[in-house]
C-alpha atoms as a PDB file:
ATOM      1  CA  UNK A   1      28.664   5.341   1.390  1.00  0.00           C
ATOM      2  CA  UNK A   2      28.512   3.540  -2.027  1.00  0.00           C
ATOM      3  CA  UNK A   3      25.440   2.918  -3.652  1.00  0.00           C
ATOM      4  CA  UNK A   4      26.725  -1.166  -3.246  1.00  0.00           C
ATOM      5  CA  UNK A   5      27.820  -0.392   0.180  1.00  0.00           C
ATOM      6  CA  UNK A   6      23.557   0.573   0.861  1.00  0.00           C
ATOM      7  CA  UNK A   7      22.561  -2.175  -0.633  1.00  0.00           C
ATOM      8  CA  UNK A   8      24.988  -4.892   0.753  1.00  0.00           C
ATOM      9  CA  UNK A   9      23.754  -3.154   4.437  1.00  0.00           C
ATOM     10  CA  UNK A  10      19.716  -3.128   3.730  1.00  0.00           C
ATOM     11  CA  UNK A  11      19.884  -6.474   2.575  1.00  0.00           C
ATOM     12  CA  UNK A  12      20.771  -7.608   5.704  1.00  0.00           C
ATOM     13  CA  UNK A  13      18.393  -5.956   7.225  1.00  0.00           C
ATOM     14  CA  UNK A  14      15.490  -6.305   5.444  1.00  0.00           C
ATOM     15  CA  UNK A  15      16.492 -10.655   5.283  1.00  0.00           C
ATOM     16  CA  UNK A  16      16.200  -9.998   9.045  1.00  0.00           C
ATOM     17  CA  UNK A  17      13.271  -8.279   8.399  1.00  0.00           C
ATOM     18  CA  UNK A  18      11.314 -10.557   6.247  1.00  0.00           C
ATOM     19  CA  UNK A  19      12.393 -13.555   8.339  1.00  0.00           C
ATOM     20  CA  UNK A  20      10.864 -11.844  11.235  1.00  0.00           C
ATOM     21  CA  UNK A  21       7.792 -10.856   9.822  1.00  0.00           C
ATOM     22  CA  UNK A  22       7.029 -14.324   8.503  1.00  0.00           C
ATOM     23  CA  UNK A  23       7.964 -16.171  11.674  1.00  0.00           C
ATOM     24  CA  UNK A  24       5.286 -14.071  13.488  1.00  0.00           C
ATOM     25  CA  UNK A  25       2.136 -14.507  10.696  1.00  0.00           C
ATOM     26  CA  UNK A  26      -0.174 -16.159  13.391  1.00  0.00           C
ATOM     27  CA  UNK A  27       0.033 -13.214  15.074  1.00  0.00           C
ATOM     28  CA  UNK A  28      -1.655 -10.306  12.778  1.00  0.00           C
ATOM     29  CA  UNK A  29      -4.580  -9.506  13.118  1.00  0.00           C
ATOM     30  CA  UNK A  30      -6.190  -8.687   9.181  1.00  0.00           C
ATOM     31  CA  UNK A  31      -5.665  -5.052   7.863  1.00  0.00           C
ATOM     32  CA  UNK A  32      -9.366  -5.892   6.485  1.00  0.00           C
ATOM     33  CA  UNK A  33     -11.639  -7.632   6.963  1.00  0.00           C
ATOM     34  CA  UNK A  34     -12.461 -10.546   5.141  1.00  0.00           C
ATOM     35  CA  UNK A  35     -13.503 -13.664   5.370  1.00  0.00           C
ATOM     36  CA  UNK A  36     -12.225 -16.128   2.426  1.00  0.00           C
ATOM     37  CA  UNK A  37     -15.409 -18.543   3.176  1.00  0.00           C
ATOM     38  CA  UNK A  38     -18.194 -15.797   1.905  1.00  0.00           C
ATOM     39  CA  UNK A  39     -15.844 -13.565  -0.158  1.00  0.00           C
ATOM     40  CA  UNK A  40     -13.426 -13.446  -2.535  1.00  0.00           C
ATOM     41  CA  UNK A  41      -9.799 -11.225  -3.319  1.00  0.00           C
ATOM     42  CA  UNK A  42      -9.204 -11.021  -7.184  1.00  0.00           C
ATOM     43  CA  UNK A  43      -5.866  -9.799  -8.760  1.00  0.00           C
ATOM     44  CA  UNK A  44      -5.961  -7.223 -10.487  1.00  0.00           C
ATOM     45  CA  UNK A  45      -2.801  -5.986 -13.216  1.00  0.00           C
ATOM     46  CA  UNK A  46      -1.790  -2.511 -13.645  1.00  0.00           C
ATOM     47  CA  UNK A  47       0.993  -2.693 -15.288  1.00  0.00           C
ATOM     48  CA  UNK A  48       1.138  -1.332 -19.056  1.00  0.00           C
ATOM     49  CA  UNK A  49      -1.185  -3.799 -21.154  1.00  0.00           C
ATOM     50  CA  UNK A  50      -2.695  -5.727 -17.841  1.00  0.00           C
ATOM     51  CA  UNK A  51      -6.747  -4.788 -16.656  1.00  0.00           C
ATOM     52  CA  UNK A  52      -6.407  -1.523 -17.509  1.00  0.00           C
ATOM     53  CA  UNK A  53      -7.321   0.155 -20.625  1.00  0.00           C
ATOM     54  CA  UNK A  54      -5.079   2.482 -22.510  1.00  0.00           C
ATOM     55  CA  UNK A  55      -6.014   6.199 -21.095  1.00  0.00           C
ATOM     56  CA  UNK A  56      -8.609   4.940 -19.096  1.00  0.00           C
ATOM     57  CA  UNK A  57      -6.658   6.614 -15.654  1.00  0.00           C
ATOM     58  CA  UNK A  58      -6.784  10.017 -17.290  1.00  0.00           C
ATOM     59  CA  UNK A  59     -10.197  11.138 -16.193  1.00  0.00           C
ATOM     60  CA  UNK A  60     -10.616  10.110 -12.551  1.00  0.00           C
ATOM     61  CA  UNK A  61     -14.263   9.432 -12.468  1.00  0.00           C
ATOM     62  CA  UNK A  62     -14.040   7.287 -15.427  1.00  0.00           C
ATOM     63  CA  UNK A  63     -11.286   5.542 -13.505  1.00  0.00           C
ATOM     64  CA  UNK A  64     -13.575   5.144 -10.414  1.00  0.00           C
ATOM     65  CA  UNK A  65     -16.178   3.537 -12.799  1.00  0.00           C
ATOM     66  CA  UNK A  66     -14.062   0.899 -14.054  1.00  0.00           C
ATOM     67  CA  UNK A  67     -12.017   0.022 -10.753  1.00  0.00           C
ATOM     68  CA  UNK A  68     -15.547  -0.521  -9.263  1.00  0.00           C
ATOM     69  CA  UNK A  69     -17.067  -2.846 -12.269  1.00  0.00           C
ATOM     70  CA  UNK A  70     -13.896  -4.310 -12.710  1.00  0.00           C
ATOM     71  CA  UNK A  71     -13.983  -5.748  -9.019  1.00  0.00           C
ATOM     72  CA  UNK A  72     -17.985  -6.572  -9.931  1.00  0.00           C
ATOM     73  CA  UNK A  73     -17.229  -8.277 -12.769  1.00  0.00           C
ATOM     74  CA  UNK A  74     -14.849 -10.527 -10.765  1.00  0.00           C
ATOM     75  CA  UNK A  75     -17.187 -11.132  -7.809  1.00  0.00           C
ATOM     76  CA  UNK A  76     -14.549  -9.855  -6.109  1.00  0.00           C
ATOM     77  CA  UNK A  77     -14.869  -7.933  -2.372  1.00  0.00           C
ATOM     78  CA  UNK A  78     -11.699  -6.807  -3.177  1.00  0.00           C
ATOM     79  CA  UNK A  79      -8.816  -6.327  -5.831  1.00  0.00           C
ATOM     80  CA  UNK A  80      -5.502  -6.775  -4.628  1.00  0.00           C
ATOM     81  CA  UNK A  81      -1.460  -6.285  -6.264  1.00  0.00           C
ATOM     82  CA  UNK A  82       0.931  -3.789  -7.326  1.00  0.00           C
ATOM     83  CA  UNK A  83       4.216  -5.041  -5.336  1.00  0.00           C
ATOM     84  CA  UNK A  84       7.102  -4.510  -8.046  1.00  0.00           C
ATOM     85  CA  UNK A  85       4.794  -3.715 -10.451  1.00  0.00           C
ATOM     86  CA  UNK A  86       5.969  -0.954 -13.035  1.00  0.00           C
ATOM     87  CA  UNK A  87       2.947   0.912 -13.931  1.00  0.00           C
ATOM     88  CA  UNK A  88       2.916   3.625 -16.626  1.00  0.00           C
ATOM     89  CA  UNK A  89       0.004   4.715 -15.016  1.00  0.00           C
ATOM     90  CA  UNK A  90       2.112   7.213 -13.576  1.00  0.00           C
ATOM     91  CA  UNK A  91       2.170   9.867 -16.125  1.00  0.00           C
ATOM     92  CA  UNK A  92      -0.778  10.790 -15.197  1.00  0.00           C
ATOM     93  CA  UNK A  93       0.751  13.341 -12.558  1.00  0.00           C
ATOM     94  CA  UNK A  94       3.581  15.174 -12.533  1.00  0.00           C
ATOM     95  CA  UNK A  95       4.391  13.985  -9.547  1.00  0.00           C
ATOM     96  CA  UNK A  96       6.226  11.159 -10.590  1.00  0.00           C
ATOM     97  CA  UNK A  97       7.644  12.301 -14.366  1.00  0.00           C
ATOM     98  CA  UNK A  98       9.960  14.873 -13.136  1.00  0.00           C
ATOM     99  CA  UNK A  99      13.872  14.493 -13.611  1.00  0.00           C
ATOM    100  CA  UNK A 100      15.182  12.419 -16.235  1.00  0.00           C
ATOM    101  CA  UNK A 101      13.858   9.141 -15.169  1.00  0.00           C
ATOM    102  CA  UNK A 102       9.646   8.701 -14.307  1.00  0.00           C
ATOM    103  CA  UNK A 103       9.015   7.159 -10.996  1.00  0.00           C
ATOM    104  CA  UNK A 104       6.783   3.849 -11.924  1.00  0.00           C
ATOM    105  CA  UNK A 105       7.769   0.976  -9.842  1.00  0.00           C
ATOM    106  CA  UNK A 106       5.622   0.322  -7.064  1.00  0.00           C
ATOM    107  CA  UNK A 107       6.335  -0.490  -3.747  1.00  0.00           C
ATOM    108  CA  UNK A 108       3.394  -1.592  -1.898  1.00  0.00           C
ATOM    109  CA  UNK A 109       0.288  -3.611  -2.293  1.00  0.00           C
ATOM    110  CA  UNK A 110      -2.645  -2.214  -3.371  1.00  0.00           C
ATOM    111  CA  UNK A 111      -6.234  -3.245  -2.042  1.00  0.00           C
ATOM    112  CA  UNK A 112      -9.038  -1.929  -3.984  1.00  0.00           C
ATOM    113  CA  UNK A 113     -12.537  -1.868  -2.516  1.00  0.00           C
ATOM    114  CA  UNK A 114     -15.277   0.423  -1.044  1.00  0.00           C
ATOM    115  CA  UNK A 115     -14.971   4.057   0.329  1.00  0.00           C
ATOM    116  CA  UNK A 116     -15.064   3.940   4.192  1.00  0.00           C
ATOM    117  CA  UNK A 117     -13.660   0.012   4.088  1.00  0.00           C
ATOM    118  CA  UNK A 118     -12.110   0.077   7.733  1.00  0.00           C
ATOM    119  CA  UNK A 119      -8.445  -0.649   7.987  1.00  0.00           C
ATOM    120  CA  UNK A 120      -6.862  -2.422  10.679  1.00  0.00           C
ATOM    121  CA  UNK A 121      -3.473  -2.444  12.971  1.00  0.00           C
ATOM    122  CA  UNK A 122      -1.862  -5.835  12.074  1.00  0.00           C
ATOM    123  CA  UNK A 123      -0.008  -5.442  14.980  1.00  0.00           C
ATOM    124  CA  UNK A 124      -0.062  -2.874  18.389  1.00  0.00           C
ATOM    125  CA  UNK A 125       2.354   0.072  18.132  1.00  0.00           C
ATOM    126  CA  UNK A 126       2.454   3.557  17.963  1.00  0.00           C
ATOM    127  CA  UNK A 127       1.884   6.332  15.259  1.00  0.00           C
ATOM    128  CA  UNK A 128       4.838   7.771  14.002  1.00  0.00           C
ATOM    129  CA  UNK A 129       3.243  10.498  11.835  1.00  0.00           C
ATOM    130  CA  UNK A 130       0.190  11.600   9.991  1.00  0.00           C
ATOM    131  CA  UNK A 131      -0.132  13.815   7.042  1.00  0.00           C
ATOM    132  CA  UNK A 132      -2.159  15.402   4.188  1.00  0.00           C
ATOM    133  CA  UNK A 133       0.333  14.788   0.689  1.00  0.00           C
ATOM    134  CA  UNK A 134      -2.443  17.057  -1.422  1.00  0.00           C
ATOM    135  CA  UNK A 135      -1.952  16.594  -5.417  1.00  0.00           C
ATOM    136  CA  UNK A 136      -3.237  14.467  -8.019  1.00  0.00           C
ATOM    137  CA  UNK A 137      -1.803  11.126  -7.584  1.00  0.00           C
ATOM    138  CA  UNK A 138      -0.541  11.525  -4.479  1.00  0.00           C
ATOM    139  CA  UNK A 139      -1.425  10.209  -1.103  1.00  0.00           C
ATOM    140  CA  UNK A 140      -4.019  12.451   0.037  1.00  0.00           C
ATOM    141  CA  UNK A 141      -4.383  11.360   3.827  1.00  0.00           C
ATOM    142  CA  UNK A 142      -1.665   9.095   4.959  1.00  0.00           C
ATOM    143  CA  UNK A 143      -0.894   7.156   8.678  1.00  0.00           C
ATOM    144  CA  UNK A 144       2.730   5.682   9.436  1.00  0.00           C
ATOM    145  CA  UNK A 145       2.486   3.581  12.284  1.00  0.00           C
ATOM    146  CA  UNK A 146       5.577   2.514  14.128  1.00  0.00           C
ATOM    147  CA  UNK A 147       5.659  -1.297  15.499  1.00  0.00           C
ATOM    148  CA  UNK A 148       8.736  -3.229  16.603  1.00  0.00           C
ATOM    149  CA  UNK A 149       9.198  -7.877  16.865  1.00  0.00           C
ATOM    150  CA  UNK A 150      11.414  -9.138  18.848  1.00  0.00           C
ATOM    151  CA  UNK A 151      13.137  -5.431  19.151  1.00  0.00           C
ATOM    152  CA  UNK A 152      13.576  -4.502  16.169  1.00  0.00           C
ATOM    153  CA  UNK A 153      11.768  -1.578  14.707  1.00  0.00           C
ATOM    154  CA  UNK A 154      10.057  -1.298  11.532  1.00  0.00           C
ATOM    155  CA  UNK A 155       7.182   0.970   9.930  1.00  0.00           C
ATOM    156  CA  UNK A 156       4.083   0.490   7.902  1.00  0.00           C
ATOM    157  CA  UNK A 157       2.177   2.872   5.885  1.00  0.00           C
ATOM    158  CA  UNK A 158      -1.588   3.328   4.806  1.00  0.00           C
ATOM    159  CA  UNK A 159      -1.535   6.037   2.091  1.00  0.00           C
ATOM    160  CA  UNK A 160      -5.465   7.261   0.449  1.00  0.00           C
ATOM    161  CA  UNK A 161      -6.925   6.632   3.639  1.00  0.00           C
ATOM    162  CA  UNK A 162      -9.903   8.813   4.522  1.00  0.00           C
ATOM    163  CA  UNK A 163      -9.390  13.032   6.100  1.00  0.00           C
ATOM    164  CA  UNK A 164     -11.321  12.384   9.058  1.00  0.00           C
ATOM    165  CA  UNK A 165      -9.021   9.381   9.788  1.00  0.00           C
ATOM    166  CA  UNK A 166      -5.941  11.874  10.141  1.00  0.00           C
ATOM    167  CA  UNK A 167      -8.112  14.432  12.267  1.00  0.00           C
ATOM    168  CA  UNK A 168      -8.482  11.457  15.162  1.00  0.00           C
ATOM    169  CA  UNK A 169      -4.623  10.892  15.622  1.00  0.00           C
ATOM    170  CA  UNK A 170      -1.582  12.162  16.947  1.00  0.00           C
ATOM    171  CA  UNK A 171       1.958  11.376  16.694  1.00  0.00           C
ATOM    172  CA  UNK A 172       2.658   8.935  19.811  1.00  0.00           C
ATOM    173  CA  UNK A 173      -0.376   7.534  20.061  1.00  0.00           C
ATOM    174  CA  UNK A 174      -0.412   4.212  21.010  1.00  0.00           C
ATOM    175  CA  UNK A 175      -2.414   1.774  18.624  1.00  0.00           C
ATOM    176  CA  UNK A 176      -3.816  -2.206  19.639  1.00  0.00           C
ATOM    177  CA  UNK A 177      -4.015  -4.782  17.456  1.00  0.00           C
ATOM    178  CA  UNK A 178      -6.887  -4.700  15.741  1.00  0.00           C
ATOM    179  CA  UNK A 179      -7.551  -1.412  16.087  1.00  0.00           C
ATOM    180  CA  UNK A 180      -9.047   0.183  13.060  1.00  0.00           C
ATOM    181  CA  UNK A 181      -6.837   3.308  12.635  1.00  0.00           C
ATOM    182  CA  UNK A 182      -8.374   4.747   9.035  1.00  0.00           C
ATOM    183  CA  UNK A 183     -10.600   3.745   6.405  1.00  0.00           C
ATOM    184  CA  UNK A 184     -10.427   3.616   2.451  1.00  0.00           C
ATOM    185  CA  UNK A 185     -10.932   7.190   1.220  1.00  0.00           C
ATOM    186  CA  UNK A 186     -13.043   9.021  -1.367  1.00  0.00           C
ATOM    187  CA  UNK A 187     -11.043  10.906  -4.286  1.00  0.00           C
ATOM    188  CA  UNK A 188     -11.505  13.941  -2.970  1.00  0.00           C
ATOM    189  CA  UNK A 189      -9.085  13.422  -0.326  1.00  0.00           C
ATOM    190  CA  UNK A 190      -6.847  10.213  -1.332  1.00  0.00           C
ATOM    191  CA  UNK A 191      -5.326  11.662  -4.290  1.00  0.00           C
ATOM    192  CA  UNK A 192      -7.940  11.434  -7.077  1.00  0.00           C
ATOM    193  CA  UNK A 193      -8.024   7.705  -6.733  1.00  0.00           C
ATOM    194  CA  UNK A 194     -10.529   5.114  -7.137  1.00  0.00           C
ATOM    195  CA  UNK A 195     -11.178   3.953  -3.088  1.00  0.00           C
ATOM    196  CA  UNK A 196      -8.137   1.978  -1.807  1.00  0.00           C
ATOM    197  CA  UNK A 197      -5.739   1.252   0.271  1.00  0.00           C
ATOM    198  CA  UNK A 198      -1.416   1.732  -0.465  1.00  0.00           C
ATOM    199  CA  UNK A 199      -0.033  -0.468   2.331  1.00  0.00           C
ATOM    200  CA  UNK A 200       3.708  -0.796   2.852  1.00  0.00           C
ATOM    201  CA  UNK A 201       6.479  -1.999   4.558  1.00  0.00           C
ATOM    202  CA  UNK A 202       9.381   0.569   5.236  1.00  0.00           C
ATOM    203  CA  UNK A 203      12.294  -0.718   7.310  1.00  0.00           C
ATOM    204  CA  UNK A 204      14.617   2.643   7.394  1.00  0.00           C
ATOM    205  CA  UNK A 205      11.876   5.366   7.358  1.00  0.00           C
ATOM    206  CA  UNK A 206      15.087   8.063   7.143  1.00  0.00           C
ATOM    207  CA  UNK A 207      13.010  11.670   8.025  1.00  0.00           C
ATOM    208  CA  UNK A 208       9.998  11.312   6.497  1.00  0.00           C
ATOM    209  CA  UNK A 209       7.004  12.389   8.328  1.00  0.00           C
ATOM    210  CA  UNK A 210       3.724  11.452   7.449  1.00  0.00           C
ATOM    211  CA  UNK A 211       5.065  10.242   4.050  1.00  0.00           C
ATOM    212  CA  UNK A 212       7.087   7.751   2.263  1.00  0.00           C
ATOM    213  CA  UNK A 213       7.686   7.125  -1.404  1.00  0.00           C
ATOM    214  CA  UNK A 214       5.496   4.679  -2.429  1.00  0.00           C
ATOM    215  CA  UNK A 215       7.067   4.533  -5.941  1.00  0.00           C
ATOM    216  CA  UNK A 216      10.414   4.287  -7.250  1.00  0.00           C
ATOM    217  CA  UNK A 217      12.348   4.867 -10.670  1.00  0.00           C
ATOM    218  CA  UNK A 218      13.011   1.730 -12.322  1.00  0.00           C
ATOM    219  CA  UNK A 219      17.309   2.120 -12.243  1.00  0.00           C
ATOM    220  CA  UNK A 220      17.078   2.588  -8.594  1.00  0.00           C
ATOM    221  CA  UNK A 221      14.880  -0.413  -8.126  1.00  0.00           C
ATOM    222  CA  UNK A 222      17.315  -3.017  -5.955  1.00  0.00           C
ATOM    223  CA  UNK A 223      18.081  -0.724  -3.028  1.00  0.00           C
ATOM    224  CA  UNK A 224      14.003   0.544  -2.638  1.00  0.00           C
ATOM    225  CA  UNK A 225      12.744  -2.732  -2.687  1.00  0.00           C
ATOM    226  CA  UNK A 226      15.022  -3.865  -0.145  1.00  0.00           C
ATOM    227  CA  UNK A 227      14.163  -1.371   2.054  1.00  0.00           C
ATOM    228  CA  UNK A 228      10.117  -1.927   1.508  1.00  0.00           C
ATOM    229  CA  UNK A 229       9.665  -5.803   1.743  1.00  0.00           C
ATOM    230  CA  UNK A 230       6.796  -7.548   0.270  1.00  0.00           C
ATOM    231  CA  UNK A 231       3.582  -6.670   1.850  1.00  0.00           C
ATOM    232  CA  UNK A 232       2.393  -9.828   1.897  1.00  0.00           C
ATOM    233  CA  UNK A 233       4.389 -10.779   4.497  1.00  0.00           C
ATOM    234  CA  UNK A 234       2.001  -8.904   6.444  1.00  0.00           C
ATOM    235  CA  UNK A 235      -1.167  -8.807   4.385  1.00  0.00           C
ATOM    236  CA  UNK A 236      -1.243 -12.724   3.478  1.00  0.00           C
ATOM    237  CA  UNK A 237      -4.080 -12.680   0.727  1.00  0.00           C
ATOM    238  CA  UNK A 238      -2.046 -13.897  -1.963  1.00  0.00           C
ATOM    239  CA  UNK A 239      -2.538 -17.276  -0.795  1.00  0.00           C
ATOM    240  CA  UNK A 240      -6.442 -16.531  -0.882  1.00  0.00           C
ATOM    241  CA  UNK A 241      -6.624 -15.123  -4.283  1.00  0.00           C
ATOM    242  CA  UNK A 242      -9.494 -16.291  -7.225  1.00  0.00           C
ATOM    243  CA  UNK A 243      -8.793 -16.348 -10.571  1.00  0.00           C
ATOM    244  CA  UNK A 244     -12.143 -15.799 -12.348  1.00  0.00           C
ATOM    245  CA  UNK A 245     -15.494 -16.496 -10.495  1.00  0.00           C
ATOM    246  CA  UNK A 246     -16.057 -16.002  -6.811  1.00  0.00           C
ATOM    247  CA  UNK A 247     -16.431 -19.024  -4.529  1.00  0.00           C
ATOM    248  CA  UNK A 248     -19.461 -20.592  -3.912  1.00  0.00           C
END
């Protein structure tokens, strides 16, 4: 099938998808907890000459150090963004520079915040794998959860969760809504990251087990962000965002 041919097909699905997902909003329960009266969610821009300094991702403790006063600095509970973003950040692992093209569009939403933040099922379903992705800049501990609306199936990921998260389920289990299935994880085990949480959307998961890419080259952009809709769909906090000072 034609790289067209793909695209013309996820398309479909994925408008069927999107529709679905935002026809059923007052249903979700929040992946975390927050509470838009008391707190606020600050963007935050990644891409090459947003928040972050030039080389500033090369050393992961300094990294950790300005995620964290970053989100200070912004009164912020959390940070939140990175759908379609194309992030240079990338080259900090070789995970994503191999082959003639570097992987550096994203395909999720980041949420940046505080080791052991919990992280809850937006909806009941089941887990459809767990793994360990080991390697700098990779997922570390990762969850897929499978849920279906109205019957049609879809998955969600939660990549840099925390180890001890992964040791508590199994493929099959069955999950609630609300249930908190993982928490934000320290860099030892997320993938030398600052604490946060990847969450995506996958509609066609393929064979992947306990993984998904989570970033894309550039030139094959159309077809991956098709099949990985925008988070917020799900997450609804762009509505809720602050631009400079917290709210009273």
């Amino acid at each position: 099938m034609s790289t067209a041919n793909r695209c013309v097909i996820f398309a479909d699905m994925v408008t069927a998808l999107s529709a679905l997902l935002k026809r059923h909003q007052h249903e979700y329960h929040q992946i975390i907890t927050f509470d838009p009266k008391r707190q606020a969610i600050a963007p935050v821009d990644l891409r090459s000459g947003g928040d972050l300094p030039e080389d500033i991702t090369d050393d992961t403790e300094t990294f950790c150090r300005f995620m964290e006063d970053l989100r200070n600095k912004r009164e912020a509970a959390f940070l939140i963004g990175g759908y379609n973003e194309l992030r240079h950040m990338y080259s900090r692992s070789k995970l994503f520079t191999e082959g003639d093209e570097p992987r550096q569009l994203h395909l999720g939403t980041d949420i940046w915040g505080a080791e052991g933040t919990p992280v809850h099922a937006f909806l009941g379903g089941m887990v459809h794998s767990i793994g360990y992705n080991e390697g700098l800049g990779n997922y570390g501990a990762t969850v897929v959860l499978l849920h279906q609306l109205e019957a049609l199936p879809f998955y969600t990921l939660y990549g840099h969760v925390s180890l001890s998260d992964i040791q508590q389920l199994t493929a099959g289990q069955y999950i609630n809504r609300g249930q908190v299935v993982a928490h934000f994880g320290n860099p030892a085990e997320n993938g030398e990251w600052p604490p946060h949480l990847h969450f995506q959307i996958i509609e066609d998961i393929g064979m992947h087990v306990g993984d998904y890419p989570g970033v894309c080259r550039y030139s094959e952009r159309e077809a991956w962000l098709l099949n990985c809709p925008d988070p917020d769909l799900v997450l609804q906090l762009n509505r809720l965002l602050v631009f400079g000072q917290a709210k009273p």
